[in-house]
PDB file of N, CA and C in Angstrom:
ATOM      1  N   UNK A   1     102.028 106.576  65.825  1.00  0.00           N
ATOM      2  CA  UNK A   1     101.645 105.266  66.281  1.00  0.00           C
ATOM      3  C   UNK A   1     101.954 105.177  67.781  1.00  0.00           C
ATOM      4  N   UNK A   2     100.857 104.802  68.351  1.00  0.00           N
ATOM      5  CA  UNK A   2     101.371 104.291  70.230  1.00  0.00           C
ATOM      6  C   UNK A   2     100.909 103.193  70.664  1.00  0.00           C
ATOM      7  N   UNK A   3     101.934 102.718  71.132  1.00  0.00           N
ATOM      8  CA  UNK A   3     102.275 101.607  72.096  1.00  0.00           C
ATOM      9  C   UNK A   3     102.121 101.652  73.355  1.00  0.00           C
ATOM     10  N   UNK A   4     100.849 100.472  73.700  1.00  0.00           N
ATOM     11  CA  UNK A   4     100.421 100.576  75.310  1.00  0.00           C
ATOM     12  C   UNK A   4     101.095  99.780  75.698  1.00  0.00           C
ATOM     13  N   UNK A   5     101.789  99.501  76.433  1.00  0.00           N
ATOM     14  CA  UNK A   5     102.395  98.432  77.662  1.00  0.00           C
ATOM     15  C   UNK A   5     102.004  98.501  78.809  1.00  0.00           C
ATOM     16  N   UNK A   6     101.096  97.254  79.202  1.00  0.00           N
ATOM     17  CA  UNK A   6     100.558  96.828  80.431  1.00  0.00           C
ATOM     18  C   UNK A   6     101.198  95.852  81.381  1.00  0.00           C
ATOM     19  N   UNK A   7     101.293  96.409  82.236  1.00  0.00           N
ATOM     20  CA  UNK A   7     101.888  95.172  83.180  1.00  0.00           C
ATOM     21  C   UNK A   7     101.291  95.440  84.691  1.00  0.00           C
ATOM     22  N   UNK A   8     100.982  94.627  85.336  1.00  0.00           N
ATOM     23  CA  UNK A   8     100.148  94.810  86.433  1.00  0.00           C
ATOM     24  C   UNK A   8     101.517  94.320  87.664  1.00  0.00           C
ATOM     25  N   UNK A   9     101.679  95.415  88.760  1.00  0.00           N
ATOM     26  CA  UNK A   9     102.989  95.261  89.285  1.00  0.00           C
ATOM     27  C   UNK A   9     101.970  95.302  90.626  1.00  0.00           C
ATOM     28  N   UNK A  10     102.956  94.504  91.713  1.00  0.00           N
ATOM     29  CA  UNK A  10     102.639  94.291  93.010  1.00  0.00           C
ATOM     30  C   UNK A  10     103.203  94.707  94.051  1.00  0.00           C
ATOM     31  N   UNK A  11     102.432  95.585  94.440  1.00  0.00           N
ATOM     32  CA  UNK A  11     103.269  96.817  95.279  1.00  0.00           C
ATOM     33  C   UNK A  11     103.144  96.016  96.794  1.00  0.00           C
ATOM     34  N   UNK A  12     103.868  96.354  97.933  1.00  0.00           N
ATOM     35  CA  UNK A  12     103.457  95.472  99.542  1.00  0.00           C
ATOM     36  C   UNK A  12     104.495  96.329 100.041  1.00  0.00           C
ATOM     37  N   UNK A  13     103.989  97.793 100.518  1.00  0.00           N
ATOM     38  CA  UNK A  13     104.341  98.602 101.469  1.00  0.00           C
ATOM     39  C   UNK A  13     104.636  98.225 102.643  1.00  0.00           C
ATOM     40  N   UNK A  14     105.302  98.229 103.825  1.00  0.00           N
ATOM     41  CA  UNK A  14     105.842  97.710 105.060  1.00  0.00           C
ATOM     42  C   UNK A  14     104.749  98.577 106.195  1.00  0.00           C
ATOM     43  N   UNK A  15     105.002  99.747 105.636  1.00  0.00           N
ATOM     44  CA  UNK A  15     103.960 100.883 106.710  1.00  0.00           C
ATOM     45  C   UNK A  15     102.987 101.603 106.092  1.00  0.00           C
ATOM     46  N   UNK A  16     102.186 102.147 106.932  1.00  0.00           N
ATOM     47  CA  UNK A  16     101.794 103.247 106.218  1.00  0.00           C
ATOM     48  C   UNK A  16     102.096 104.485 105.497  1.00  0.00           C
ATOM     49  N   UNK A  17     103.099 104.815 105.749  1.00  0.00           N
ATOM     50  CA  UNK A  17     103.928 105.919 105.202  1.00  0.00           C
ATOM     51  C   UNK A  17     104.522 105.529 104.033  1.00  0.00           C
ATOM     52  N   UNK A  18     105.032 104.561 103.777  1.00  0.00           N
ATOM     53  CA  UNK A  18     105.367 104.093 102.589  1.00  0.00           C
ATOM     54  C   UNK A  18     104.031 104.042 101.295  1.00  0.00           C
ATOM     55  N   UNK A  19     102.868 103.540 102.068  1.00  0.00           N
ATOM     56  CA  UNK A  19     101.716 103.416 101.266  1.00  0.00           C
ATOM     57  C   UNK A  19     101.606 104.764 100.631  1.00  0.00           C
ATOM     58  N   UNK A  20     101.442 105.894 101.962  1.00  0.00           N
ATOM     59  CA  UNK A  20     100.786 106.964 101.566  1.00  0.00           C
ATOM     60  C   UNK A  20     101.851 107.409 100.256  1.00  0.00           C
ATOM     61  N   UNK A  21     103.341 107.822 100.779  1.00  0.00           N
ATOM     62  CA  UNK A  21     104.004 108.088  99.554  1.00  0.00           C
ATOM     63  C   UNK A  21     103.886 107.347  98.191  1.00  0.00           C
ATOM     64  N   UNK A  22     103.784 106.238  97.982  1.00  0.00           N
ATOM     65  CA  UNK A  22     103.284 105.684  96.817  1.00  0.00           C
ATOM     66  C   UNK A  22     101.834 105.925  96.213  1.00  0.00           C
ATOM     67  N   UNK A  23     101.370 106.406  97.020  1.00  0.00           N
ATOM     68  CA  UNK A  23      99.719 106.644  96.081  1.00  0.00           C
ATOM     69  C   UNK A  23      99.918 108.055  96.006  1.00  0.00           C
ATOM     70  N   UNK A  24     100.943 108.898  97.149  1.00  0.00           N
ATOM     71  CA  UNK A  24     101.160 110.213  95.943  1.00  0.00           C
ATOM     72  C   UNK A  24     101.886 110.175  95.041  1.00  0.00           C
ATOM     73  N   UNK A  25     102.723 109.647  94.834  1.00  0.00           N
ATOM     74  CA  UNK A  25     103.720 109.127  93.587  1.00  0.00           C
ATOM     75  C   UNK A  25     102.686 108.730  92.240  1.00  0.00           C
ATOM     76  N   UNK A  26     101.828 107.376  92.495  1.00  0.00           N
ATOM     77  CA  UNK A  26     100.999 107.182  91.214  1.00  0.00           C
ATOM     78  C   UNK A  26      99.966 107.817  91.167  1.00  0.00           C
ATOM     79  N   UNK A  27      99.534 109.056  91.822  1.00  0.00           N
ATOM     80  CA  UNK A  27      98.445 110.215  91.855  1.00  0.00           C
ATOM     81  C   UNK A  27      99.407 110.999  90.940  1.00  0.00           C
ATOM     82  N   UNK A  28     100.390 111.526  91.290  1.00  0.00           N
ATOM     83  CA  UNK A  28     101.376 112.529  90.154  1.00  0.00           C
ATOM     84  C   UNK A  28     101.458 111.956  88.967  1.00  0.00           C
ATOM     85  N   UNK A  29     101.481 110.442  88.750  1.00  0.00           N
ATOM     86  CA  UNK A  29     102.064 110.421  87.079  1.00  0.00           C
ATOM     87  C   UNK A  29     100.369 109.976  86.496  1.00  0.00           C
ATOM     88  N   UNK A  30      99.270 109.937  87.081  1.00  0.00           N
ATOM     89  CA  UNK A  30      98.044 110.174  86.836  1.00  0.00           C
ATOM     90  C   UNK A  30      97.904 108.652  86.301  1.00  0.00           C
ATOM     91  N   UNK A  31      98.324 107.367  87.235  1.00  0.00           N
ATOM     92  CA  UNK A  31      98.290 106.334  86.665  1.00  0.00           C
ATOM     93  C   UNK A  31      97.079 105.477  87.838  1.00  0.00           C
ATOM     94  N   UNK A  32      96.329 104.956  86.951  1.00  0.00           N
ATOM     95  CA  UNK A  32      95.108 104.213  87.382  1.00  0.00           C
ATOM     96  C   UNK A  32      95.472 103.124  88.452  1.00  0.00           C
ATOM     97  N   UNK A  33      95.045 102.857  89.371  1.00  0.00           N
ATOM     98  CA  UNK A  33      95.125 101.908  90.099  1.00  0.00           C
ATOM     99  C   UNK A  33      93.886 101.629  90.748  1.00  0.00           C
ATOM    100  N   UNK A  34      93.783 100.415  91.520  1.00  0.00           N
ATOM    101  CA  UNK A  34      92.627  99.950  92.544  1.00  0.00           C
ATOM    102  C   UNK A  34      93.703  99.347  93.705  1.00  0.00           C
ATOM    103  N   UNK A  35      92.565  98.977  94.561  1.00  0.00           N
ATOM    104  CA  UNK A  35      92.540  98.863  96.255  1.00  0.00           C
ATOM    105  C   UNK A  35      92.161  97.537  96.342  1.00  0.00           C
ATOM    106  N   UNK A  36      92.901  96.276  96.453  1.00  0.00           N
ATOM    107  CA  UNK A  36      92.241  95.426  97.162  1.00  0.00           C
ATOM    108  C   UNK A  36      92.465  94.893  98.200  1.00  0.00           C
ATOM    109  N   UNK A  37      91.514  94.960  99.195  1.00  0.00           N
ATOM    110  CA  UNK A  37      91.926  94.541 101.014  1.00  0.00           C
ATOM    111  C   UNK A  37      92.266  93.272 100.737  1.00  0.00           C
ATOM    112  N   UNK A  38      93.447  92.646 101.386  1.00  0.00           N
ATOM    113  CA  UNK A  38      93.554  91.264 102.041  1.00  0.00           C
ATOM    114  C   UNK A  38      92.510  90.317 102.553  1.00  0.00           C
ATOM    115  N   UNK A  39      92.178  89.196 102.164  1.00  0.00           N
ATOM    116  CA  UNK A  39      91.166  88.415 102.244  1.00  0.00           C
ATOM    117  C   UNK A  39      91.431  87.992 103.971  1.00  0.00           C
ATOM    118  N   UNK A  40      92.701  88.077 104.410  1.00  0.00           N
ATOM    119  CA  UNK A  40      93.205  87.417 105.644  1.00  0.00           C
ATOM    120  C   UNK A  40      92.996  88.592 107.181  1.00  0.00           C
ATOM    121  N   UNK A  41      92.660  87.636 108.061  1.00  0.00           N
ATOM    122  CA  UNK A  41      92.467  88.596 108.866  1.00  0.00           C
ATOM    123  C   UNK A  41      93.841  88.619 109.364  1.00  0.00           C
ATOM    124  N   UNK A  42      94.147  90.446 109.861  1.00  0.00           N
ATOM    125  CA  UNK A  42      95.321  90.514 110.131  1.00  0.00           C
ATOM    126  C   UNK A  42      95.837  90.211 111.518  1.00  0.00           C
ATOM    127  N   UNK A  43      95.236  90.206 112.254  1.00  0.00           N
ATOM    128  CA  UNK A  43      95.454  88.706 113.775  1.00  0.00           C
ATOM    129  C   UNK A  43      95.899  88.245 113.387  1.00  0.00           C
ATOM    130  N   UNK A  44      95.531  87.180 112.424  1.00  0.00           N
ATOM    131  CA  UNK A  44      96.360  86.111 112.060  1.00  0.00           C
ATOM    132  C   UNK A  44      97.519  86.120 110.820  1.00  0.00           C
ATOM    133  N   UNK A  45      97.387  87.038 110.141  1.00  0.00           N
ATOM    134  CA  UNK A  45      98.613  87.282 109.313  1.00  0.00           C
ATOM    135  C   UNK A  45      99.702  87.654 110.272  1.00  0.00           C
ATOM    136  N   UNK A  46      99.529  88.527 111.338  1.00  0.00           N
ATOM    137  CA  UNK A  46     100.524  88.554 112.476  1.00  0.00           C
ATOM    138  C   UNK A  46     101.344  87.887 112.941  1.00  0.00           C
ATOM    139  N   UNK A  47     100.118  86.763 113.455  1.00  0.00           N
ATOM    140  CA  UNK A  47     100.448  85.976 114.065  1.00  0.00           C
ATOM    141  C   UNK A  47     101.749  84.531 113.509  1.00  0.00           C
ATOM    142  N   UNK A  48     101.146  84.335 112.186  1.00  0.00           N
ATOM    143  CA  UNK A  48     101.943  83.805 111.162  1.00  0.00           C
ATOM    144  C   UNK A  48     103.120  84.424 110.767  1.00  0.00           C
ATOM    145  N   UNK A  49     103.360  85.665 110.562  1.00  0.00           N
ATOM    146  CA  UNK A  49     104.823  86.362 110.618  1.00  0.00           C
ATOM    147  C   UNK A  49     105.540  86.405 112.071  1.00  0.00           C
ATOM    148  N   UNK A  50     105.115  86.444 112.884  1.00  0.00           N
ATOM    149  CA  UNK A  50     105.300  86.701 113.774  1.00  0.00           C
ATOM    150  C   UNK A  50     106.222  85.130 114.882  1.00  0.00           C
ATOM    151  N   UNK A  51     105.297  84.063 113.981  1.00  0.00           N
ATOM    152  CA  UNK A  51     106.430  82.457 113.949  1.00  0.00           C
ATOM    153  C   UNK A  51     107.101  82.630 113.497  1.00  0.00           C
ATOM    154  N   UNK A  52     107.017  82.940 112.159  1.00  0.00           N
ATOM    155  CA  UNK A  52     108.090  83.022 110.947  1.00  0.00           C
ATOM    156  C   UNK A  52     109.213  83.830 111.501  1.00  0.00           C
ATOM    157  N   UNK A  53     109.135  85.234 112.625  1.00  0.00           N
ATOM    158  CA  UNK A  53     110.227  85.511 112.511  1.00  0.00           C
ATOM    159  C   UNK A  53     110.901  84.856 113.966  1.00  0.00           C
ATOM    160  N   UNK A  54     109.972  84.469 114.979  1.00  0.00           N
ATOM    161  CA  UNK A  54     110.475  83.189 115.959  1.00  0.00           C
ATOM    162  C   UNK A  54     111.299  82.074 115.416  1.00  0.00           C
ATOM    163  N   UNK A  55     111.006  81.955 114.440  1.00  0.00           N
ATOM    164  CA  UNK A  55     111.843  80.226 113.485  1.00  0.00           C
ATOM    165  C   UNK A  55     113.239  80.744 113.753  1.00  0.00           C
ATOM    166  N   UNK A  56     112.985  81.946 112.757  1.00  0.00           N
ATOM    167  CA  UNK A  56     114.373  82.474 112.108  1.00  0.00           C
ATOM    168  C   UNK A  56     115.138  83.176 113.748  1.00  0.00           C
ATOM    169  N   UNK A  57     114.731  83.055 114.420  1.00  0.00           N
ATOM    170  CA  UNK A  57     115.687  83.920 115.731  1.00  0.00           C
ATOM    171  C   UNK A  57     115.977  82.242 116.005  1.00  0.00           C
ATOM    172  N   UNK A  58     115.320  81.149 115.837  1.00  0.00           N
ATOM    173  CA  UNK A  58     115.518  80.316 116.703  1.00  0.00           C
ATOM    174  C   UNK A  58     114.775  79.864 118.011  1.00  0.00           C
ATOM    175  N   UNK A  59     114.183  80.320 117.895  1.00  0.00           N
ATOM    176  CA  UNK A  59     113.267  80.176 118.968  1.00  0.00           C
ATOM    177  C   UNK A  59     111.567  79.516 118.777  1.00  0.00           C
ATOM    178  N   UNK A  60     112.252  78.427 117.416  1.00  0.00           N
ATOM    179  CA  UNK A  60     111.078  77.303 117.441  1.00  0.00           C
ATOM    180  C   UNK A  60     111.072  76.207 118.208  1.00  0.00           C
ATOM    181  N   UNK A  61     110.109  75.154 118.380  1.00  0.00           N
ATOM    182  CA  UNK A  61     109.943  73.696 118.780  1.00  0.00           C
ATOM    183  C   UNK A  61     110.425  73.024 117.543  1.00  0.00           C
ATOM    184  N   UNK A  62     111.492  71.943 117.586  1.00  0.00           N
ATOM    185  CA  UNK A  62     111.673  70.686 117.137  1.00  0.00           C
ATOM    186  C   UNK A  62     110.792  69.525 117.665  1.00  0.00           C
ATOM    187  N   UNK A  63     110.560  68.777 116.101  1.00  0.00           N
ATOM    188  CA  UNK A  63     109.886  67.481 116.412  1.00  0.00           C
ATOM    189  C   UNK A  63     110.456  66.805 115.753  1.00  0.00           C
ATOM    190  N   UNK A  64     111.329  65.533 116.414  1.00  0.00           N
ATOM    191  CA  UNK A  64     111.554  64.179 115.791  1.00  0.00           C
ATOM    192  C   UNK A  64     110.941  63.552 115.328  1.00  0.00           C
ATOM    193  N   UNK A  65     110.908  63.264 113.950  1.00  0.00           N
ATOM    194  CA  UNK A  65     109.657  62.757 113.508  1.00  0.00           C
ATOM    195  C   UNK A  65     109.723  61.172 113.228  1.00  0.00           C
ATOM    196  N   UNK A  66     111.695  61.071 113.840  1.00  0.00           N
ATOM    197  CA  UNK A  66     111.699  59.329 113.632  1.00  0.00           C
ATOM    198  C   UNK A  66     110.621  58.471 114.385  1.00  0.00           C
ATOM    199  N   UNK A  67     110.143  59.474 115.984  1.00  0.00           N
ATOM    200  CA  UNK A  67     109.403  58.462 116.472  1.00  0.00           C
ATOM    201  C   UNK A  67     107.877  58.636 116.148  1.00  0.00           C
ATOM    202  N   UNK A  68     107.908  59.448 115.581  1.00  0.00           N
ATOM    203  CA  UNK A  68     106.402  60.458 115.816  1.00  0.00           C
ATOM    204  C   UNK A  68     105.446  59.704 115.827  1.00  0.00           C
ATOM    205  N   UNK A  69     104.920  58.305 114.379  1.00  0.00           N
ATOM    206  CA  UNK A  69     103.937  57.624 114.296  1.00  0.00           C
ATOM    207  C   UNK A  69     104.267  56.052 115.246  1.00  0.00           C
ATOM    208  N   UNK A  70     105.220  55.783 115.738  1.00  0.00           N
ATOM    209  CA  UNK A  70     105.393  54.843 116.581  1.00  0.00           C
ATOM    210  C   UNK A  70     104.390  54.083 117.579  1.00  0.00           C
ATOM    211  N   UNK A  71     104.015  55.343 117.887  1.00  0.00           N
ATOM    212  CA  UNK A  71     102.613  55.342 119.130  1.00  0.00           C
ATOM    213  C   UNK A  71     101.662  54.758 118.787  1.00  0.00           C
ATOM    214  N   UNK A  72     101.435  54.857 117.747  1.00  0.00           N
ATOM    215  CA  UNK A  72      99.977  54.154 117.326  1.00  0.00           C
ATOM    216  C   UNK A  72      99.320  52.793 117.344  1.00  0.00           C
TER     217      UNK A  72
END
């Protein structure tokens, strides 16, 4: 009797080298996979990490937002 267990896992390599070693890794154990490109252009995925890691150094803009709608 055999038992399939499926689970669909989410791989997010940092470099390319990491990629490449992982698709020789699941090329050796002869396990099926697909490719799907990012819907996002990567300019702007950049660019969005790239605040994200400005926030975290500190090196964002604050906005008071007590006065913010005041103006109007």
């Amino acid at each position: 009797m055999y038992f399939y267990i499926m689970e669909t896992l989410i791989i997010q390599p940092k470099t390319k080298k990491q990629l490449a070693a992982l698709k020789v890794v699941i090329k050796a154990f002869k396990i099926d996979y697909r490719y799907e490109a990012s819907p996002y252009n990567p300019e702007f995925v950049e660019k969005i990490l790239q605040g994200r890691d400005d926030v975290i150094a500190g090196n964002g803009v604050k906005i008071e937002t007590k006065g913010l709608w005041s103006n109007l």
